[in-house]
Protein backbone atom coordinates (compact mmCIF):
# COMPACT_ATOMS: atom_id res chain seq x y z
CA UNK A 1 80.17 178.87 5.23
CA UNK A 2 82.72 179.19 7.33
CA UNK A 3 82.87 180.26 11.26
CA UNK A 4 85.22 182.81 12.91
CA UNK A 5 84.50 181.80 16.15
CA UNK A 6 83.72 178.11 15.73
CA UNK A 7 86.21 175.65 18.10
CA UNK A 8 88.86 175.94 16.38
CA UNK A 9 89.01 179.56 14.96
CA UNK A 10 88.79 180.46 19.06
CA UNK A 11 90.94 181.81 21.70
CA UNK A 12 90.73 179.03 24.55
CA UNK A 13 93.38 179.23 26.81
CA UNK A 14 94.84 181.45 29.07
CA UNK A 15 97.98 181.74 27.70
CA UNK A 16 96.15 182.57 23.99
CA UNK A 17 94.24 185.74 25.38
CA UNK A 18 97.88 186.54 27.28
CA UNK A 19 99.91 186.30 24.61
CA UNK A 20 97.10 189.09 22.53
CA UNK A 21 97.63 190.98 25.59
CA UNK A 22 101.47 191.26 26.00
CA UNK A 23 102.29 191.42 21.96
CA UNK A 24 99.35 192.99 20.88
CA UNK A 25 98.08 196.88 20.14
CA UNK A 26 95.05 197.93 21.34
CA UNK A 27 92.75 200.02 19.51
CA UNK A 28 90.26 201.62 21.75
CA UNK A 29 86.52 202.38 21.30
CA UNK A 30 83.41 203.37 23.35
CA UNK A 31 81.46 200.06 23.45
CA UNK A 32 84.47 197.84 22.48
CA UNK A 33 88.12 197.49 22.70
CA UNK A 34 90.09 195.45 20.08
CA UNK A 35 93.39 193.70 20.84
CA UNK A 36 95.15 192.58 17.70
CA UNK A 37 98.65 190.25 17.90
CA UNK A 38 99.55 189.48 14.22
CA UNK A 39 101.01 186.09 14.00
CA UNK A 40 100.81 182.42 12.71
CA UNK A 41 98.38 181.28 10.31
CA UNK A 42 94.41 181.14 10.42
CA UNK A 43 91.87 183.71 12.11
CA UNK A 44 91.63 183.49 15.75
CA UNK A 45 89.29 185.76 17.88
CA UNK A 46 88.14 185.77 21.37
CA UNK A 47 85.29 187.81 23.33
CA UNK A 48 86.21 189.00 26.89
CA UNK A 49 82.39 190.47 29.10
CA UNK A 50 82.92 191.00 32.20
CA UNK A 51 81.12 190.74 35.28
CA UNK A 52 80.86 194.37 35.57
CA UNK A 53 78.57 194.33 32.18
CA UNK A 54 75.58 192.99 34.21
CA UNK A 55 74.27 188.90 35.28
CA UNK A 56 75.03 186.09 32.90
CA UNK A 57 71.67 187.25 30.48
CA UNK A 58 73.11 190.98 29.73
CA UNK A 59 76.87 189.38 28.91
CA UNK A 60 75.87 186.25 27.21
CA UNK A 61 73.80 189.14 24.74
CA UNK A 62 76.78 191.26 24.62
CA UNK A 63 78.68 188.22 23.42
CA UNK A 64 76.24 187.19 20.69
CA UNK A 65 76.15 191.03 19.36
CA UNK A 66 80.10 191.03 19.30
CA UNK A 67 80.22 187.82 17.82
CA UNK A 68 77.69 187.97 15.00
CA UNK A 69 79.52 191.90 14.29
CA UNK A 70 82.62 190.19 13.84
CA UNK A 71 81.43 187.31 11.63
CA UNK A 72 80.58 189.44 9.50
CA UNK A 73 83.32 190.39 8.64
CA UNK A 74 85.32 187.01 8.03
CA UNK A 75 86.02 187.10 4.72
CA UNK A 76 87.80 190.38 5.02
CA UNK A 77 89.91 189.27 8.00
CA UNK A 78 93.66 188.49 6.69
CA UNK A 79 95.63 185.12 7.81
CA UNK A 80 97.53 185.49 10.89
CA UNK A 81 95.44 187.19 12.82
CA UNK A 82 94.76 186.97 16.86
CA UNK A 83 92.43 188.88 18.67
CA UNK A 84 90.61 189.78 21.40
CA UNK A 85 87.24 192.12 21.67
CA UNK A 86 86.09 193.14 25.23
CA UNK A 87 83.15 194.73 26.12
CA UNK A 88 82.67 197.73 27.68
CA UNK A 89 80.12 198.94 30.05
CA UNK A 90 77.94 200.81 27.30
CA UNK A 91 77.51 197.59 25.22
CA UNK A 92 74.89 196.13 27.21
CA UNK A 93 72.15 198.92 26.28
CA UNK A 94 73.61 199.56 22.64
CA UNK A 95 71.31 198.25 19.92
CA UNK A 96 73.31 195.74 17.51
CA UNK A 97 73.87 198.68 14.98
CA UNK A 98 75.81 201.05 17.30
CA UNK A 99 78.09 197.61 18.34
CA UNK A 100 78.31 196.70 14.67
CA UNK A 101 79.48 200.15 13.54
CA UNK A 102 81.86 199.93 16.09
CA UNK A 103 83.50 196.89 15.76
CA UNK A 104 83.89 197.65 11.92
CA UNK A 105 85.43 201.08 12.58
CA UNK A 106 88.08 199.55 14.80
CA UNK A 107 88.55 196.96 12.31
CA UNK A 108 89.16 199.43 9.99
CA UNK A 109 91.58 201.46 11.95
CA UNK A 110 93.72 198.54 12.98
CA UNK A 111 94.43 197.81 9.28
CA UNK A 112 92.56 194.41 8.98
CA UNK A 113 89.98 195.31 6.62
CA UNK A 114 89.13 198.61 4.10
């Protein structure tokens, strides 16, 4: 089986999560917003929760829900694809459903899966 977010299917630096920023389109939603910067080969993702979320137990949950929602959905991912998913405020108290749903719909609506 194979792992979006495993080392090296991950955003790690700086410069990574800057270059999504700068070149990419954002597609908002209510729990999550989705940065996507086509280019290269592979899958790359990475999860932004900020410190405004809650302590380190409400984002590192956040994280794992986000994660999980977007594993998922690997196999339907095209090549090329960089992106970033951060959190917002109303993810902390959302059940994993409500995060899942919304994480699909935005994949959905920037083109990277039917």
């Amino acid at each position: 089986m194979c792992r979006l977010l495993g080392r090296e299917n991950r955003l790690r630096s700086s410069a990574e999560f800057k270059a999504v920023y700068r070149g990419g389109r954002l597609y908002p939603g209510r729990l999550v917003m989705l940065y996507v910067f086509r280019e290269g080969s592979g899958k790359k993702a990475g999860i932004v929760v900020s410190r405004r979320i809650g302590g380190a137990v409400k984002r590192n949950r956040v994280r794992r829900l986000i994660r999980e929602a977007v594993r998922k959905h690997l196999p339907e991912i095209p090549e090329g694809i960089r992106m970033v998913l951060t959190a917002r405020s109303g993810a902390a108290e959302a059940p994993f459903e409500a995060v899942q749903a919304e994480v699909t719909g935005l994949l959905v609506k920037a083109g990277l899966m039917e």
